[in-house]
N, C-alpha and C. Protein backbone atom coordinates (compact mmCIF):
# COMPACT_ATOMS: atom_id res chain seq x y z
N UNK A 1 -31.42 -47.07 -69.01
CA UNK A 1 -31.23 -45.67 -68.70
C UNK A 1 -31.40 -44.84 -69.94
N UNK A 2 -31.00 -45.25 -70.92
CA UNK A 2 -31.37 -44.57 -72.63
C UNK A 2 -32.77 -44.33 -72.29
N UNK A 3 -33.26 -45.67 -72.40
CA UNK A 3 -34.86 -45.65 -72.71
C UNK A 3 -35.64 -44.35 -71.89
N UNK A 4 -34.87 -44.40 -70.64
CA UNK A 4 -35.84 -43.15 -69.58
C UNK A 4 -35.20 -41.56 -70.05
N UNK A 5 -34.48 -41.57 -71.19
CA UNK A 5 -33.86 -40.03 -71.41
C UNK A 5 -34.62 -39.57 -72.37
N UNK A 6 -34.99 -41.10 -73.41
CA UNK A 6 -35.60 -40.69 -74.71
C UNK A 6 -36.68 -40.61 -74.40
N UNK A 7 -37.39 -41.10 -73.00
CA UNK A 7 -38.93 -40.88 -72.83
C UNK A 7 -39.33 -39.50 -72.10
N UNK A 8 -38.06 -39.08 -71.08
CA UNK A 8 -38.46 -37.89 -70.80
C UNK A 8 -38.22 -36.52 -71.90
N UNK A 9 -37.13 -36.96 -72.98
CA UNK A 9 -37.38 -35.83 -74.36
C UNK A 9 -38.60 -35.98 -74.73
N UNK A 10 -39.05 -37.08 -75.13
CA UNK A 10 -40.47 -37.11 -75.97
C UNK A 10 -41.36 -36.33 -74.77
N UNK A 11 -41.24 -37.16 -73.83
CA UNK A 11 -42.67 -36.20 -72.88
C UNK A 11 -42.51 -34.56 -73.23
N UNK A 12 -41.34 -34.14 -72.79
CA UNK A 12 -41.05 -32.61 -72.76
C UNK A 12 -41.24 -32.27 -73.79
N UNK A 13 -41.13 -33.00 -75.23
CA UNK A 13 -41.21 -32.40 -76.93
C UNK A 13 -42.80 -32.24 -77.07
N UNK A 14 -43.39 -33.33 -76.06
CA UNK A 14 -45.27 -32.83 -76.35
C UNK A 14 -45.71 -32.22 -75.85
N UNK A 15 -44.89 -31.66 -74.04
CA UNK A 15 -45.43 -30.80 -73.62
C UNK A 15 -45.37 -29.42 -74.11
N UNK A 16 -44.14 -29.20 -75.07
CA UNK A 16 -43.94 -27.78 -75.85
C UNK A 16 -44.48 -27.96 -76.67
N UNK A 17 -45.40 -28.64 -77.56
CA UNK A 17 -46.30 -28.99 -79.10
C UNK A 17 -47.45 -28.51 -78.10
N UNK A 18 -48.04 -29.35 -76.97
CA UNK A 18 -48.99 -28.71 -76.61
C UNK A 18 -49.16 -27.35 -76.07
N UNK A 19 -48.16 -26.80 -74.98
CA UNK A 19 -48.09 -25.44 -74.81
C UNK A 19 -48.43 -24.67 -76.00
N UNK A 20 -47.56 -24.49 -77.32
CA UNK A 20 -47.97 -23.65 -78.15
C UNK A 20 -48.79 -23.79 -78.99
N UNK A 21 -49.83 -25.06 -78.85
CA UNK A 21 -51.34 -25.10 -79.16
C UNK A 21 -51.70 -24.43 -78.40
N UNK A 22 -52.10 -24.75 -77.33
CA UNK A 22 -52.36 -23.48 -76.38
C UNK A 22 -52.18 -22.70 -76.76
N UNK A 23 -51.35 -21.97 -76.46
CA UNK A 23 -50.94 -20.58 -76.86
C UNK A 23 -51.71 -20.17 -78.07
N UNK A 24 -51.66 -20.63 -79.51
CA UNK A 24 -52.11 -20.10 -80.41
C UNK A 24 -53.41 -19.98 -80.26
N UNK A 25 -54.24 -21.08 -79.57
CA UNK A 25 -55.70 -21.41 -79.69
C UNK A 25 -56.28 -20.19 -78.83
N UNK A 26 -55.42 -19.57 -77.82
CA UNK A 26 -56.01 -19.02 -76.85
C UNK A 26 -55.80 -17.24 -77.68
N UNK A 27 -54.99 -17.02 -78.37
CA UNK A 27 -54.80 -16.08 -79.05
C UNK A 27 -55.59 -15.72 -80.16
N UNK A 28 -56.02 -16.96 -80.90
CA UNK A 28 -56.96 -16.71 -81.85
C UNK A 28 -58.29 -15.97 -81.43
N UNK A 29 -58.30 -17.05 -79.98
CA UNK A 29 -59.46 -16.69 -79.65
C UNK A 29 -59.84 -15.17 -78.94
N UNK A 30 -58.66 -14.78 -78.56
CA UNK A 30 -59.05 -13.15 -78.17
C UNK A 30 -58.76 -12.43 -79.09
N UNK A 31 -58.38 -12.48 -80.18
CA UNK A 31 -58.09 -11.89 -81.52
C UNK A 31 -59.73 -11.58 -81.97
N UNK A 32 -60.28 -13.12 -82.07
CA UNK A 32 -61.67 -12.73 -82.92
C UNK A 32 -62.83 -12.11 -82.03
N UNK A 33 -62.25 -12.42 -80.50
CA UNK A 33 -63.82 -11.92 -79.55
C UNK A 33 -63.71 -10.17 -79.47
N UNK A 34 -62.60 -9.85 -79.68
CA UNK A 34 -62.31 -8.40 -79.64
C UNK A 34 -62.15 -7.27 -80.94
N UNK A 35 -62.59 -8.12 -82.01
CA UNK A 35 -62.91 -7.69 -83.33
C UNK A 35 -64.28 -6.74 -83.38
N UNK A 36 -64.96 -5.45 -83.76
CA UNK A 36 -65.75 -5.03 -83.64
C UNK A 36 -65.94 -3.88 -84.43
N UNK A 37 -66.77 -3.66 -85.30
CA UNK A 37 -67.11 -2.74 -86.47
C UNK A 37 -67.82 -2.00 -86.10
N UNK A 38 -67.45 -0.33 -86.03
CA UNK A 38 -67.88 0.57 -85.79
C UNK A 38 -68.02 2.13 -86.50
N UNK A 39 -69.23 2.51 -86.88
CA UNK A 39 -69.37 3.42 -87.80
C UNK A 39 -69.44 5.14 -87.51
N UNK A 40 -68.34 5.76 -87.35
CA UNK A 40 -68.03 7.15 -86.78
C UNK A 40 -69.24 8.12 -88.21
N UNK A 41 -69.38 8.58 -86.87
CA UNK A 41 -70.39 9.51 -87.10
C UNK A 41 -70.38 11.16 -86.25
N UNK A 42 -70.48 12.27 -87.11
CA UNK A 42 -70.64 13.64 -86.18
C UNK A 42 -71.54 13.99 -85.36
N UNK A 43 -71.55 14.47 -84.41
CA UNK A 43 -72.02 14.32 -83.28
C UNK A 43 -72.08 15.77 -82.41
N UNK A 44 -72.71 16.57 -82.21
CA UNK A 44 -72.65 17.81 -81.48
C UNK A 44 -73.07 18.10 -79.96
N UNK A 45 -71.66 18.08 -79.08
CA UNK A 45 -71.91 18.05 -77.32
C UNK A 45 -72.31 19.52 -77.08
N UNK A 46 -73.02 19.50 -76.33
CA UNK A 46 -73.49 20.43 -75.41
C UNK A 46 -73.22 20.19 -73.97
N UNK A 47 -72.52 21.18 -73.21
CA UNK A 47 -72.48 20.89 -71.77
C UNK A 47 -73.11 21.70 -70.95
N UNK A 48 -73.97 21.55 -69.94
CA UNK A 48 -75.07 22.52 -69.42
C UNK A 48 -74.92 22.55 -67.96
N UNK A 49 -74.35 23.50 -67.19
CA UNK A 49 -74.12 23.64 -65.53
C UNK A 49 -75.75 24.59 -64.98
N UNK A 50 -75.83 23.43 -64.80
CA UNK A 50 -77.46 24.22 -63.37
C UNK A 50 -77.07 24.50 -62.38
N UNK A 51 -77.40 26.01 -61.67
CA UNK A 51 -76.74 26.21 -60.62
C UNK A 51 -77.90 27.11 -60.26
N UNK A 52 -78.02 27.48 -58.62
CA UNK A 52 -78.73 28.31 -58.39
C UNK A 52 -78.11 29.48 -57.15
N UNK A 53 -78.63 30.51 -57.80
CA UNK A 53 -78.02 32.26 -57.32
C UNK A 53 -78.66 33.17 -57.18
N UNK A 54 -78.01 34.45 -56.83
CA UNK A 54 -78.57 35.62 -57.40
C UNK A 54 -77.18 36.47 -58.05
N UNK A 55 -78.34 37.23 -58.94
CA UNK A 55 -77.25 37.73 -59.84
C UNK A 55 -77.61 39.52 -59.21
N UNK A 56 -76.83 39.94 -58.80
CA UNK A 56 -76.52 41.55 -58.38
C UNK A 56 -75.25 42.54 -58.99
N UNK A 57 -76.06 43.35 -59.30
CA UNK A 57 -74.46 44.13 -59.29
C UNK A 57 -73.48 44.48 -58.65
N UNK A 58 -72.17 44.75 -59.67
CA UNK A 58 -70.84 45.37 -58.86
C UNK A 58 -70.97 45.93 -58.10
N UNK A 59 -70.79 46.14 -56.95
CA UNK A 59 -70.57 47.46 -56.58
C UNK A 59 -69.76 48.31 -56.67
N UNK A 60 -70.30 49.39 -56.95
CA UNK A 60 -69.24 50.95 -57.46
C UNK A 60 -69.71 50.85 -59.12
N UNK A 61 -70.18 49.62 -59.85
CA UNK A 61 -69.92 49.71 -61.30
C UNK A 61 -71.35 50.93 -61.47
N UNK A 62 -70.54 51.90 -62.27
CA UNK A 62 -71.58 53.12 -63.27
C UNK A 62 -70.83 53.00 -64.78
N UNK A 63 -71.76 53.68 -65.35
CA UNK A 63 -71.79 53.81 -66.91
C UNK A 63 -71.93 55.61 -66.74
N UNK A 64 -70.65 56.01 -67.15
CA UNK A 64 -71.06 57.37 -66.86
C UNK A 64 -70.83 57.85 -68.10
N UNK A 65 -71.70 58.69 -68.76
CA UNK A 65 -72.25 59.51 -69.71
C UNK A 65 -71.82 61.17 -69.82
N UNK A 66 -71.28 61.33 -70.83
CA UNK A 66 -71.08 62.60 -71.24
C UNK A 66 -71.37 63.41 -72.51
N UNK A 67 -71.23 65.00 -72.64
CA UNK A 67 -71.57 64.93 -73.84
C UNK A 67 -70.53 66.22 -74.29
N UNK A 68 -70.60 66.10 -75.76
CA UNK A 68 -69.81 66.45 -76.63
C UNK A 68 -69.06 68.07 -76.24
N UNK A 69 -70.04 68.81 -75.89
CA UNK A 69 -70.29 70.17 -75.62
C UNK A 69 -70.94 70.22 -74.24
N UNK A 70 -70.12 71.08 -73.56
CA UNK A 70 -70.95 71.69 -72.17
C UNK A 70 -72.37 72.56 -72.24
N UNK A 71 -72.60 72.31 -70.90
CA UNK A 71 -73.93 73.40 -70.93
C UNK A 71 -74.95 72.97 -69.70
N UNK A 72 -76.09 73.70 -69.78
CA UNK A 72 -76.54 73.59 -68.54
C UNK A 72 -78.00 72.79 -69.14
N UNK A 73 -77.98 71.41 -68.40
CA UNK A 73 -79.13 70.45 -68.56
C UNK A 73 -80.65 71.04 -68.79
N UNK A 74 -81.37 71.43 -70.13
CA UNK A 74 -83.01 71.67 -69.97
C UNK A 74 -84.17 71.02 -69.67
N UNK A 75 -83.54 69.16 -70.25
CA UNK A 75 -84.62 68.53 -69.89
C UNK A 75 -84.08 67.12 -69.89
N UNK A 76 -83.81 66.48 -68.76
CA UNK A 76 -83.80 65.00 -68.53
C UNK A 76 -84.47 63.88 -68.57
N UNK A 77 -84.20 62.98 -69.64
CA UNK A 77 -85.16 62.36 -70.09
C UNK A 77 -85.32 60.91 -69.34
N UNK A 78 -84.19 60.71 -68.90
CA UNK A 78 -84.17 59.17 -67.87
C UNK A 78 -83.57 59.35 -66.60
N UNK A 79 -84.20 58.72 -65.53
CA UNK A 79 -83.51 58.77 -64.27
C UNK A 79 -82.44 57.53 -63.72
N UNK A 80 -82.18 57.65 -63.14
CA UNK A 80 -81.57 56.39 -62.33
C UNK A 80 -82.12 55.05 -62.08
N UNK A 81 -81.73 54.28 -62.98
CA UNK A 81 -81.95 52.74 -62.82
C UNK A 81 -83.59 52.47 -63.84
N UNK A 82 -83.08 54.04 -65.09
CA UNK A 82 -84.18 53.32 -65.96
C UNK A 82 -83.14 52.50 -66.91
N UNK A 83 -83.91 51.80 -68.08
CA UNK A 83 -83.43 51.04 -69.26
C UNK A 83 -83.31 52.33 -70.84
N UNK A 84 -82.11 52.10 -71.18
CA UNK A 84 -81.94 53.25 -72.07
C UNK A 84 -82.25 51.95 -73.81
N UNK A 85 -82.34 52.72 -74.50
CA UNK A 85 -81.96 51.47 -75.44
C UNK A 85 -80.62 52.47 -77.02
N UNK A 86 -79.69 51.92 -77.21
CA UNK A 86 -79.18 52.31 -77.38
C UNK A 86 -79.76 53.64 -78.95
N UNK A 87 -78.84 54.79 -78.85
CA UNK A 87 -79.60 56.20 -79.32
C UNK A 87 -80.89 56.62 -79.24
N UNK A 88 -80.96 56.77 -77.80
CA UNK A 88 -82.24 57.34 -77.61
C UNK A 88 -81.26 58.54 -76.44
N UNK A 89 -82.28 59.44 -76.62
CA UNK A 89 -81.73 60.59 -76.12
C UNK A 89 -82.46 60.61 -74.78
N UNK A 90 -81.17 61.15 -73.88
CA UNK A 90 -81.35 61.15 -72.37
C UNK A 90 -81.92 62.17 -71.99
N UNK A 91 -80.21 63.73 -72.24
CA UNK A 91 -80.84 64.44 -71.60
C UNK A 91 -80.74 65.50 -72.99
N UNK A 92 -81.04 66.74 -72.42
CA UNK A 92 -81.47 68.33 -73.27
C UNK A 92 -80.48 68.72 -72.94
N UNK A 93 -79.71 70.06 -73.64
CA UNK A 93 -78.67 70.75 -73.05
C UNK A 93 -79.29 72.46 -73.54
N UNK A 94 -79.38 73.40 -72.79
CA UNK A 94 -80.05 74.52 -73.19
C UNK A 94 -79.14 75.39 -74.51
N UNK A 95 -79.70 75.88 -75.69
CA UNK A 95 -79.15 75.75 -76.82
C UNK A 95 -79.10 77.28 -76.89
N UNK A 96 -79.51 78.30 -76.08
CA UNK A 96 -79.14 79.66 -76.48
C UNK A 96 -78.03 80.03 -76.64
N UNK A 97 -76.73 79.46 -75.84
CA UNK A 97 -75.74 80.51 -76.15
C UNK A 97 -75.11 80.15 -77.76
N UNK A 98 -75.60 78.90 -77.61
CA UNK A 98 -75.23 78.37 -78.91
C UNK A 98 -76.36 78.72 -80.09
N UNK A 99 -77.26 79.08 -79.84
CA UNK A 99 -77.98 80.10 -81.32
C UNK A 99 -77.30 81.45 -81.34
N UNK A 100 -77.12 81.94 -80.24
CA UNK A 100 -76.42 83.50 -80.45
C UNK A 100 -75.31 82.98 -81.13
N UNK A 101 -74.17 82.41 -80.79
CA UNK A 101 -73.10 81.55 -81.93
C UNK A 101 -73.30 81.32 -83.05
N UNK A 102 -74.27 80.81 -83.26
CA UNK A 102 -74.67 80.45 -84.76
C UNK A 102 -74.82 81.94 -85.63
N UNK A 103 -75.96 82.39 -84.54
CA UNK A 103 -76.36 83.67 -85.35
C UNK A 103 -75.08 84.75 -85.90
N UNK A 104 -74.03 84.63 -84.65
CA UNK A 104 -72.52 85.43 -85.08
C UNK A 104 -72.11 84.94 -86.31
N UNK A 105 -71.98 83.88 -86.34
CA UNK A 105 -71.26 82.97 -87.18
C UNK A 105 -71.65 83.59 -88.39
N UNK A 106 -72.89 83.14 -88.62
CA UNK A 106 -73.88 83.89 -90.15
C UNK A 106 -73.41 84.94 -90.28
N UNK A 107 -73.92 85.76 -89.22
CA UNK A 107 -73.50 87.50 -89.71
C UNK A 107 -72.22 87.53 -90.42
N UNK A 108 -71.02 86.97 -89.52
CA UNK A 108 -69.52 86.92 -90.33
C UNK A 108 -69.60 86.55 -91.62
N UNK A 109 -70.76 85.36 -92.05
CA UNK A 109 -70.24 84.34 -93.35
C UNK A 109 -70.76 85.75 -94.09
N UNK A 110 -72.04 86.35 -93.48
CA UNK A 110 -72.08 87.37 -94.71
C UNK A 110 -71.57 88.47 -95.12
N UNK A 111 -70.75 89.04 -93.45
CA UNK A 111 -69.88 90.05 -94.47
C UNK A 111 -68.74 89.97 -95.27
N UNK A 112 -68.05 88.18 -94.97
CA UNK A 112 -66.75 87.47 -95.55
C UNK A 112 -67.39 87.32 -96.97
N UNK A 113 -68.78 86.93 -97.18
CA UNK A 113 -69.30 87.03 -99.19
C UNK A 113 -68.85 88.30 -99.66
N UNK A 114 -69.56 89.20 -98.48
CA UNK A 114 -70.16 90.45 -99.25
C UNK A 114 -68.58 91.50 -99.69
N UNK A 115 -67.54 90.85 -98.64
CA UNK A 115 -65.93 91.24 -98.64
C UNK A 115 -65.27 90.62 -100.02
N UNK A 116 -66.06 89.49 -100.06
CA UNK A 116 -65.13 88.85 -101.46
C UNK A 116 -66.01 89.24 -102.89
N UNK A 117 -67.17 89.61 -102.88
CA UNK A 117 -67.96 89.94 -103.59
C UNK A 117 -67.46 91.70 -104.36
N UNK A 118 -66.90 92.21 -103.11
CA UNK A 118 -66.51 93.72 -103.57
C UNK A 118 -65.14 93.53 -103.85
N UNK A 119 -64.30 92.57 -103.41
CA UNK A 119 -62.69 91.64 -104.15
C UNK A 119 -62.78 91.40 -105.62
N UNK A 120 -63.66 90.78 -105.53
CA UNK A 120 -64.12 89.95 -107.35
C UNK A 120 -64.49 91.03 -108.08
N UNK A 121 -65.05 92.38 -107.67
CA UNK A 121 -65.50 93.63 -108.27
C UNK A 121 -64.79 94.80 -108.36
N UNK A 122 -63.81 94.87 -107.71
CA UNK A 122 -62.69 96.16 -107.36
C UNK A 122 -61.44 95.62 -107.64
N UNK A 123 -61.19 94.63 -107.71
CA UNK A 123 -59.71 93.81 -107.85
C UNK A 123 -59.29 93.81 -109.38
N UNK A 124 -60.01 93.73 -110.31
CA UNK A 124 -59.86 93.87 -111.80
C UNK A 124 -59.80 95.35 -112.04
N UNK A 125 -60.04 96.11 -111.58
CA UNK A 125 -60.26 97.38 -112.05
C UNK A 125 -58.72 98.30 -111.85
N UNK A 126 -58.73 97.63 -110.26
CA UNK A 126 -57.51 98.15 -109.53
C UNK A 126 -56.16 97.61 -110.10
N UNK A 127 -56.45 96.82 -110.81
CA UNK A 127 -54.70 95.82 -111.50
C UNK A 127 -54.99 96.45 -112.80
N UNK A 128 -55.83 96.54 -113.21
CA UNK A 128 -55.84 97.46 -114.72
C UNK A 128 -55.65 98.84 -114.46
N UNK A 129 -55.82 99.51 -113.49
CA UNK A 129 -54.85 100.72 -113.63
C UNK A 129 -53.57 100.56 -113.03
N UNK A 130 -53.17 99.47 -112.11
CA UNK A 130 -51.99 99.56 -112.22
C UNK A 130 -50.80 99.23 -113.53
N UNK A 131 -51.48 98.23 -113.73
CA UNK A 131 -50.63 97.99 -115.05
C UNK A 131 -50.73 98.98 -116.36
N UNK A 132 -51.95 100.00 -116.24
CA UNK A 132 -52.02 101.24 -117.21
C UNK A 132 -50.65 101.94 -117.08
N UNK A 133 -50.77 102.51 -115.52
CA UNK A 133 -49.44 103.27 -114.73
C UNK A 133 -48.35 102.47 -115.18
N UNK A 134 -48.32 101.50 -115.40
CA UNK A 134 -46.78 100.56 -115.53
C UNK A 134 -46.42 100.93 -117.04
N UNK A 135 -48.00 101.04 -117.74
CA UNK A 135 -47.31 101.32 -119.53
C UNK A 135 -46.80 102.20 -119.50
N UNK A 136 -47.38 103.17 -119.14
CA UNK A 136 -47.16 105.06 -119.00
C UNK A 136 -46.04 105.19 -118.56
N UNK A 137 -45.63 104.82 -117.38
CA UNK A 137 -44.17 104.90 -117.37
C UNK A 137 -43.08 104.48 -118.23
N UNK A 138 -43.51 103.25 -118.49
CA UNK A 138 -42.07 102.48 -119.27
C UNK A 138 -42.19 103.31 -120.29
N UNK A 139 -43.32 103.85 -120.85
CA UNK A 139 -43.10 104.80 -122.09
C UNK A 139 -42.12 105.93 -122.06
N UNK A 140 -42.61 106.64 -120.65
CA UNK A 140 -42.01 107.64 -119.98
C UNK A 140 -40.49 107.41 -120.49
N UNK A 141 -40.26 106.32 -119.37
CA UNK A 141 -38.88 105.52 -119.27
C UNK A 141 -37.77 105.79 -120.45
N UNK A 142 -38.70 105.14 -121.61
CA UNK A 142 -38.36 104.87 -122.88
C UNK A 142 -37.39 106.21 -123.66
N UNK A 143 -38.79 107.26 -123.33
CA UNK A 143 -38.93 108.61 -124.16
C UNK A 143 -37.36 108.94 -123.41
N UNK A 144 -37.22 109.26 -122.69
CA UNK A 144 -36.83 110.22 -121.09
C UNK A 144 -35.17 109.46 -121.86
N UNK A 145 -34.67 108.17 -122.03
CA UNK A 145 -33.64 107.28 -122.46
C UNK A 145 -33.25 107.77 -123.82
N UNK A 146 -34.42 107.81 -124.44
CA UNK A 146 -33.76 108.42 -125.75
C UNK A 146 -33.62 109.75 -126.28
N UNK A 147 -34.20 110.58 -125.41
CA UNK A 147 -33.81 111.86 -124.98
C UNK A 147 -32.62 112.32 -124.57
N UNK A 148 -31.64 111.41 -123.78
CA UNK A 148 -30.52 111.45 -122.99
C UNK A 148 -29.40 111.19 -123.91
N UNK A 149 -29.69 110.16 -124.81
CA UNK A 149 -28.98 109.52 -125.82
C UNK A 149 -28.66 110.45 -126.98
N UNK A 150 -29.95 111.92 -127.23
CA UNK A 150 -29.95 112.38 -128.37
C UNK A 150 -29.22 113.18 -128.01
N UNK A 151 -29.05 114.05 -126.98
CA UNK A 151 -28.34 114.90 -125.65
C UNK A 151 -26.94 114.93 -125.77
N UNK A 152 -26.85 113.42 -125.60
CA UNK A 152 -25.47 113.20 -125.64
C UNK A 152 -24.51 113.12 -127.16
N UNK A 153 -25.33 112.64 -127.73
CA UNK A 153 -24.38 113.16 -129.24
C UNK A 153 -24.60 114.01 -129.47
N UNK A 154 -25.09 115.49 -129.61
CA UNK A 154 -25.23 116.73 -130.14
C UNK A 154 -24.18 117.14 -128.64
N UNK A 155 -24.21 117.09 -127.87
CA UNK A 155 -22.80 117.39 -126.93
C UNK A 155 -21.51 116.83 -127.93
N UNK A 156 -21.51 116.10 -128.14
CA UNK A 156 -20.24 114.93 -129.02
C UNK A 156 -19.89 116.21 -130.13
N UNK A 157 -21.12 116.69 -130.40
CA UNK A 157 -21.05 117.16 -131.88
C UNK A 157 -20.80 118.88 -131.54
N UNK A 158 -20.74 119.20 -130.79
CA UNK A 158 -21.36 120.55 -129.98
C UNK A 158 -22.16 121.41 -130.64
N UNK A 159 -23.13 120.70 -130.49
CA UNK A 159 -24.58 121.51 -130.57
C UNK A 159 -25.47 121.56 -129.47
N UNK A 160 -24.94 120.61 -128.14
CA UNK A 160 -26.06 121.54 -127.04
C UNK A 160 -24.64 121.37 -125.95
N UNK A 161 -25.27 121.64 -124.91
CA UNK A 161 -24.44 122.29 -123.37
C UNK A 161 -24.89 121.22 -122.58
N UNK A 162 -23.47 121.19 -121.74
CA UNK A 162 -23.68 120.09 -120.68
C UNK A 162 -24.66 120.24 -119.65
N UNK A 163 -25.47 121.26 -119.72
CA UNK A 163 -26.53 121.76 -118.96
C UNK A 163 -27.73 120.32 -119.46
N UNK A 164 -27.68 121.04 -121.03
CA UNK A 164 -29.03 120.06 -121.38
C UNK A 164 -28.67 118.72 -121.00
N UNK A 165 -26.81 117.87 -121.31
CA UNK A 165 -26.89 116.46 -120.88
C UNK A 165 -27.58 116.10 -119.65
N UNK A 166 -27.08 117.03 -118.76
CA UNK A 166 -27.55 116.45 -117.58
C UNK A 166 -29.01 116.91 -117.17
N UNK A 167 -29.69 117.38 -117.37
CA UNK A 167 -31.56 117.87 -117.59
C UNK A 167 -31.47 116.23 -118.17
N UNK A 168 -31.26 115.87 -119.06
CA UNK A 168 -32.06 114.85 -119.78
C UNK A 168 -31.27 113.39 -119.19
N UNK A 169 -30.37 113.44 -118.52
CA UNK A 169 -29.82 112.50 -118.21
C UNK A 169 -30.73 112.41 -116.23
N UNK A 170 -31.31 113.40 -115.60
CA UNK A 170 -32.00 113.15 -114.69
C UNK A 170 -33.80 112.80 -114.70
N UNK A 171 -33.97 113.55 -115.85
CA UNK A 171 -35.34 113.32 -116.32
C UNK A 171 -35.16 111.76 -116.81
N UNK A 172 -34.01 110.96 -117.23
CA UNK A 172 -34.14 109.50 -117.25
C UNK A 172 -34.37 108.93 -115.92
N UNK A 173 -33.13 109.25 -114.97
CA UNK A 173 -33.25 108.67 -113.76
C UNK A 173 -34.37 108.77 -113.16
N UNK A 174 -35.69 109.39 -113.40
CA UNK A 174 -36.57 109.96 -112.23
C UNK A 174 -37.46 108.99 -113.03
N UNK A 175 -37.47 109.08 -114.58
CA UNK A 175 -38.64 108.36 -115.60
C UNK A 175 -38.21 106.63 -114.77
N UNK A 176 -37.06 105.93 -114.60
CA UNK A 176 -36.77 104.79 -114.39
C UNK A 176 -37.30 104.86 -112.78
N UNK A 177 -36.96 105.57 -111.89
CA UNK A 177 -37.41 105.32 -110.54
C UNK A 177 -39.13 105.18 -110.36
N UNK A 178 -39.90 106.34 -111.41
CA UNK A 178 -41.56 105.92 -111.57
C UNK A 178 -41.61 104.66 -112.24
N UNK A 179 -40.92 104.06 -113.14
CA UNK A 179 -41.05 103.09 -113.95
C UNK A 179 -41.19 101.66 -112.15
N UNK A 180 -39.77 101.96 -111.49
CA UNK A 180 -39.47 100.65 -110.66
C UNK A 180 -40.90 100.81 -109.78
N UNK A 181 -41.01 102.30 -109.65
CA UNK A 181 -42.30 102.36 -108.17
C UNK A 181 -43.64 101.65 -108.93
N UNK A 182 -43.88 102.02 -110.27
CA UNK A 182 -45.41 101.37 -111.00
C UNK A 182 -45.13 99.68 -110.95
N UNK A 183 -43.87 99.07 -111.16
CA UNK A 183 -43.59 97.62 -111.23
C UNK A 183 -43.95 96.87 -109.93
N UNK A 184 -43.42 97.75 -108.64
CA UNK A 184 -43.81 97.07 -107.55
C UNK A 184 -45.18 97.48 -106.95
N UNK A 185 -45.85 98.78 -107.27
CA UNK A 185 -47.45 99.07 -107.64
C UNK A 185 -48.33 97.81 -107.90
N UNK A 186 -47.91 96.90 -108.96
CA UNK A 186 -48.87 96.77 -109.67
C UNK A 186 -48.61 95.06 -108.56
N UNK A 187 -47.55 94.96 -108.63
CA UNK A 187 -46.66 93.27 -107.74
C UNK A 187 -47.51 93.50 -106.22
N UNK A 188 -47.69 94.54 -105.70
CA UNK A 188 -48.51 94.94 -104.25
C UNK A 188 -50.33 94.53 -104.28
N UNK A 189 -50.39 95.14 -105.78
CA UNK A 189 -51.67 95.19 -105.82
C UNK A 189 -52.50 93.59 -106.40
N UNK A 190 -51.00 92.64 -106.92
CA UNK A 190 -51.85 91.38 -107.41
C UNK A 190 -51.49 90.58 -106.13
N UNK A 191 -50.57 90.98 -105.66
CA UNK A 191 -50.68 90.25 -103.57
C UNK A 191 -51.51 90.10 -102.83
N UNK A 192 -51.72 91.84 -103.06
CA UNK A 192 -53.20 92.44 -102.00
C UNK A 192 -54.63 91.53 -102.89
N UNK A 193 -54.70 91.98 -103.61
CA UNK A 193 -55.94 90.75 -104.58
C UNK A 193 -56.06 89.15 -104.03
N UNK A 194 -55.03 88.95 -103.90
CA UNK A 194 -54.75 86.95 -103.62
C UNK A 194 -55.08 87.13 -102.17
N UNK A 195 -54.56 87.64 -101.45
CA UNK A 195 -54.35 87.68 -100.28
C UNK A 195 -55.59 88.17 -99.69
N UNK A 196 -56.63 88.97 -99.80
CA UNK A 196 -57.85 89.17 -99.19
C UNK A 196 -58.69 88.29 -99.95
N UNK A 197 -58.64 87.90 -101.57
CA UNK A 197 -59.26 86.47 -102.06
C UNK A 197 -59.18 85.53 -100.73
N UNK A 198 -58.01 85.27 -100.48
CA UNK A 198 -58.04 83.81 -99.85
C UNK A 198 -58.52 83.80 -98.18
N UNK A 199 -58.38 85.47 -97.54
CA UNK A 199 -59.41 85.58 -96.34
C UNK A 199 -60.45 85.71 -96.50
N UNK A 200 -61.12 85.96 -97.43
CA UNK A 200 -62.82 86.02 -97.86
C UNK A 200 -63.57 84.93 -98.04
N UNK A 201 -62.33 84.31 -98.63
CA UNK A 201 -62.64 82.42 -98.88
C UNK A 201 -62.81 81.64 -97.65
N UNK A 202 -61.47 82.34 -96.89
CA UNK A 202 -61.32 80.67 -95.76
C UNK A 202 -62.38 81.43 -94.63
């Protein structure tokens, strides 16, 4: 009974030696049949659908065209269902009312020169007599002040009459009121200068 235990180990110990011959032999062998060297390379697909149709338009689709400025059409250059190619001119738009415009326009630019032209020529002349008037007074001013002043000490001293203080004490006030009117004279007249400058300009 030994003998048949140790013969069925040995059988079973060769049948697992041989199984995993097997096994390895059969592994090698799909190991090396499935080995395969391959050299990647770029490659450019194209995919191409053939189909056959007709090609029609939308319906309702327009390209509708306008232009910058109104007016009444002179001359139409393409009709309906021609080929335009892009800036080529379609239609005409009649250009009279717009030359009479133009022509206004000019006339204005030239009397707006010919306005700033007599500005640039009358405007120096006119601030130099105002500011003449502005000396003349303050002189006035000046005189008229120290007149009042001399007035008043010979009163101090009594050598004149309160008549003369006050003569010379109004002949100041009147010299200072021409003095303020020539100051804002002359402040009117470098306004008025800037101020029709810059409508003659724009």
């Amino acid at each position: 009974m030994n003998r048949r235990v140790v013969m069925s180990a040995a059988v079973a110990g060769l049948a697992a030696v041989a199984l995993l011959a097997w096994f390895r032999s059969a592994g090698q062998a799909d190991r090396a049949g499935s080995t395969e060297v391959v050299t990647v390379a770029r490659r450019s697909f194209a995919a191409t659908v053939s189909a056959i149709g007709v090609v029609e338009p939308q319906i309702g689709a327009e390209v509708r065209v306008g232009s910058l400025i109104s007016g009444r059409v002179r001359r139409l250059r393409a009709n309906i269902g021609d080929a335009v190619a892009k800036g080529q001119i379609i239609a005409e738009l009649e250009t009279e009312v717009l030359d009479a415009l133009i022509a206004q326009r000019s006339a204005e630019l030239k009397v707006a020169e010919a306005q700033r032209a007599e500005i640039e020529t009358l405007a120096p002349d006119e601030l130099a007599q105002a500011e003449a008037q502005l000396a003349r007074y303050e002189a006035t001013a000046k005189l008229a002040s120290g007149q009042w002043e001399r007035q008043q000490a010979l009163f101090h001293r009594q050598m004149a009459t309160q008549a003369e203080v006050d003569a010379a004490q109004e002949q100041t006030a009147v010299a200072q009121a021409q003095l303020e009117s020539a100051r804002r004279s002359l402040e009117l007249v470098r306004a008025g200068n800037e101020e029709r400058m810059k409508q003659a300009v724009a």
